[in-house]
C-alpha atoms as a PDB file:
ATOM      1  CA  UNK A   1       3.670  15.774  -4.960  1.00  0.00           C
ATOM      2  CA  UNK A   2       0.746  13.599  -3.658  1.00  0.00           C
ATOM      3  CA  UNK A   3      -0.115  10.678  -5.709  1.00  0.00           C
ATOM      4  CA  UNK A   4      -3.297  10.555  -6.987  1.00  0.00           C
ATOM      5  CA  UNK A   5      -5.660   8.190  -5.042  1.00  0.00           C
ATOM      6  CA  UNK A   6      -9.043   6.739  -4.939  1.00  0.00           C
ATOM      7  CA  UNK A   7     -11.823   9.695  -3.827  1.00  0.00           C
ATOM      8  CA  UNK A   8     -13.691   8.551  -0.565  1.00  0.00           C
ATOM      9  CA  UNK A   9     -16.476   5.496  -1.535  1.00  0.00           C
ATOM     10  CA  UNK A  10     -19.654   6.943   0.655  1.00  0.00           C
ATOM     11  CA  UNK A  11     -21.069   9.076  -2.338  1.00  0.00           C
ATOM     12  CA  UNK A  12     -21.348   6.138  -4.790  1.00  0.00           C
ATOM     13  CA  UNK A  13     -23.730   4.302  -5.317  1.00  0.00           C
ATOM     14  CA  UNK A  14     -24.218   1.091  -2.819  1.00  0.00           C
ATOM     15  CA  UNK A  15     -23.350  -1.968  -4.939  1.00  0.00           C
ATOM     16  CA  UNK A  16     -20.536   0.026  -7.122  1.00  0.00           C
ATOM     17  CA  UNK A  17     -18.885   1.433  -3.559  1.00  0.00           C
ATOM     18  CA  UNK A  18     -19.046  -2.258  -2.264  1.00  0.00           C
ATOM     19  CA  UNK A  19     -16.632  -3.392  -4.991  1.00  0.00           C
ATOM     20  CA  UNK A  20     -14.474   0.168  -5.157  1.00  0.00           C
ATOM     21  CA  UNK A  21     -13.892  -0.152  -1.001  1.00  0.00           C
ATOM     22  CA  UNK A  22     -12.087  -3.172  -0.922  1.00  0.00           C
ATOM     23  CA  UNK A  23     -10.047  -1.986  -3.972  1.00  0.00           C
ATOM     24  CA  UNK A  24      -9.463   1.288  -2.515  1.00  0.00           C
ATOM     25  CA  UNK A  25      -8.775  -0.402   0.929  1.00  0.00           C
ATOM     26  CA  UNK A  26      -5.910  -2.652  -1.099  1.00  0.00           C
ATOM     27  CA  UNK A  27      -3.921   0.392  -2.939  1.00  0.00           C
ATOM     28  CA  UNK A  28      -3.975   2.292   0.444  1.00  0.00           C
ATOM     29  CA  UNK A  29      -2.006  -0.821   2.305  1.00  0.00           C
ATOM     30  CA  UNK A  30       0.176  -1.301  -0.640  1.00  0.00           C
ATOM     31  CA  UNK A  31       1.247   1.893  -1.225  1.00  0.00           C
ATOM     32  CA  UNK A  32       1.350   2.930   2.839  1.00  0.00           C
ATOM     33  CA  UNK A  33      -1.355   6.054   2.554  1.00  0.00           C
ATOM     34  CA  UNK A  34      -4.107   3.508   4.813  1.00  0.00           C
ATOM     35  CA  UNK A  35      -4.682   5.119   8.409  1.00  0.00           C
ATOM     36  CA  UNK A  36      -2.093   2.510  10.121  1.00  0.00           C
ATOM     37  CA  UNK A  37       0.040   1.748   7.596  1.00  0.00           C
ATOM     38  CA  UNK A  38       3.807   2.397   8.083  1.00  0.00           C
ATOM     39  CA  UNK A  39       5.974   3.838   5.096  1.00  0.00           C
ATOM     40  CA  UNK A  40       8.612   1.874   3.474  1.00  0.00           C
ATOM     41  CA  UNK A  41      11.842   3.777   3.487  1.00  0.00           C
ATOM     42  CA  UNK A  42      14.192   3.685   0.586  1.00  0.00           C
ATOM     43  CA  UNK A  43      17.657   1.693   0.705  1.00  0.00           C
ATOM     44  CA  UNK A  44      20.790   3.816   1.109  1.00  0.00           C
ATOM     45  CA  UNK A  45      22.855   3.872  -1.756  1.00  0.00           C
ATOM     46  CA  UNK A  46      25.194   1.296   0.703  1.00  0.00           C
ATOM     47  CA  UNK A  47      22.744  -1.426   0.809  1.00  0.00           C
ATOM     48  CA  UNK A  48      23.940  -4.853   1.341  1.00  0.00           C
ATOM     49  CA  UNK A  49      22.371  -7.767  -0.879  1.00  0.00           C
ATOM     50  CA  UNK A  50      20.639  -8.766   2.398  1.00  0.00           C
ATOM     51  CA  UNK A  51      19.437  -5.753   3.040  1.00  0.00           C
ATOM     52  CA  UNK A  52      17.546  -5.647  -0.184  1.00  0.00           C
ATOM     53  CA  UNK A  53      16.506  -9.152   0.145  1.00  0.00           C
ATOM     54  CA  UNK A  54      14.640  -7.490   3.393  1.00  0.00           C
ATOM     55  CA  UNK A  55      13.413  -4.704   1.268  1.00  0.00           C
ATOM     56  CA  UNK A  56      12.233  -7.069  -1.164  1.00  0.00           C
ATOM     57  CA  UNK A  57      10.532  -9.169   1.426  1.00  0.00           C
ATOM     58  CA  UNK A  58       8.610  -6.338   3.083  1.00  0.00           C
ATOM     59  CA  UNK A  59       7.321  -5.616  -0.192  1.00  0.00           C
ATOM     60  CA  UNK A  60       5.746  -8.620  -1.215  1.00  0.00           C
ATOM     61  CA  UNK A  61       4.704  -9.363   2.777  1.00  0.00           C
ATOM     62  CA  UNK A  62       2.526  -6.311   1.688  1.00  0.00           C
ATOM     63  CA  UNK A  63       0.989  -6.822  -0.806  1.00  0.00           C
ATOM     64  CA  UNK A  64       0.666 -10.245   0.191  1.00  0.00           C
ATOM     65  CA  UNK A  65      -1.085  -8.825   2.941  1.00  0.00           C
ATOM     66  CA  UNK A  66       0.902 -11.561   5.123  1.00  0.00           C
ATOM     67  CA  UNK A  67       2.827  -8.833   7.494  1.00  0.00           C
END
């Protein structure tokens, strides 16, 4: 099921698409569905405590927009 995301910003108006574009831009990293982006893969049902501290880290890198 796709999720539902934010409809392409060209057909607004000018100063309402220059404050939705940045916001779309944002959810796209975040969530991995930006041209670019890679996906996050789930842990295994195995995962070591460092391997969700690594998990946890490539999360907040993200939306952190530091990685």
């Amino acid at each position: 099921m796709r999720k539902p995301a934010i409809p392409v910003t060209s057909s607004l108006p000018l100063d309402i698409a220059q404050v939705v574009e940045p916001l779309k831009q944002n959810v796209e990293l975040i969530t991995g569905a930006r041209p670019g982006s890679t996906a996050i893969s789930p842990l295994a049902t195995t995962a070591t405590l460092d391997d969700v501290i690594t998990q946890v880290n490539l999360i907040l890198s993200r939306i952190n927009r530091s990685g």
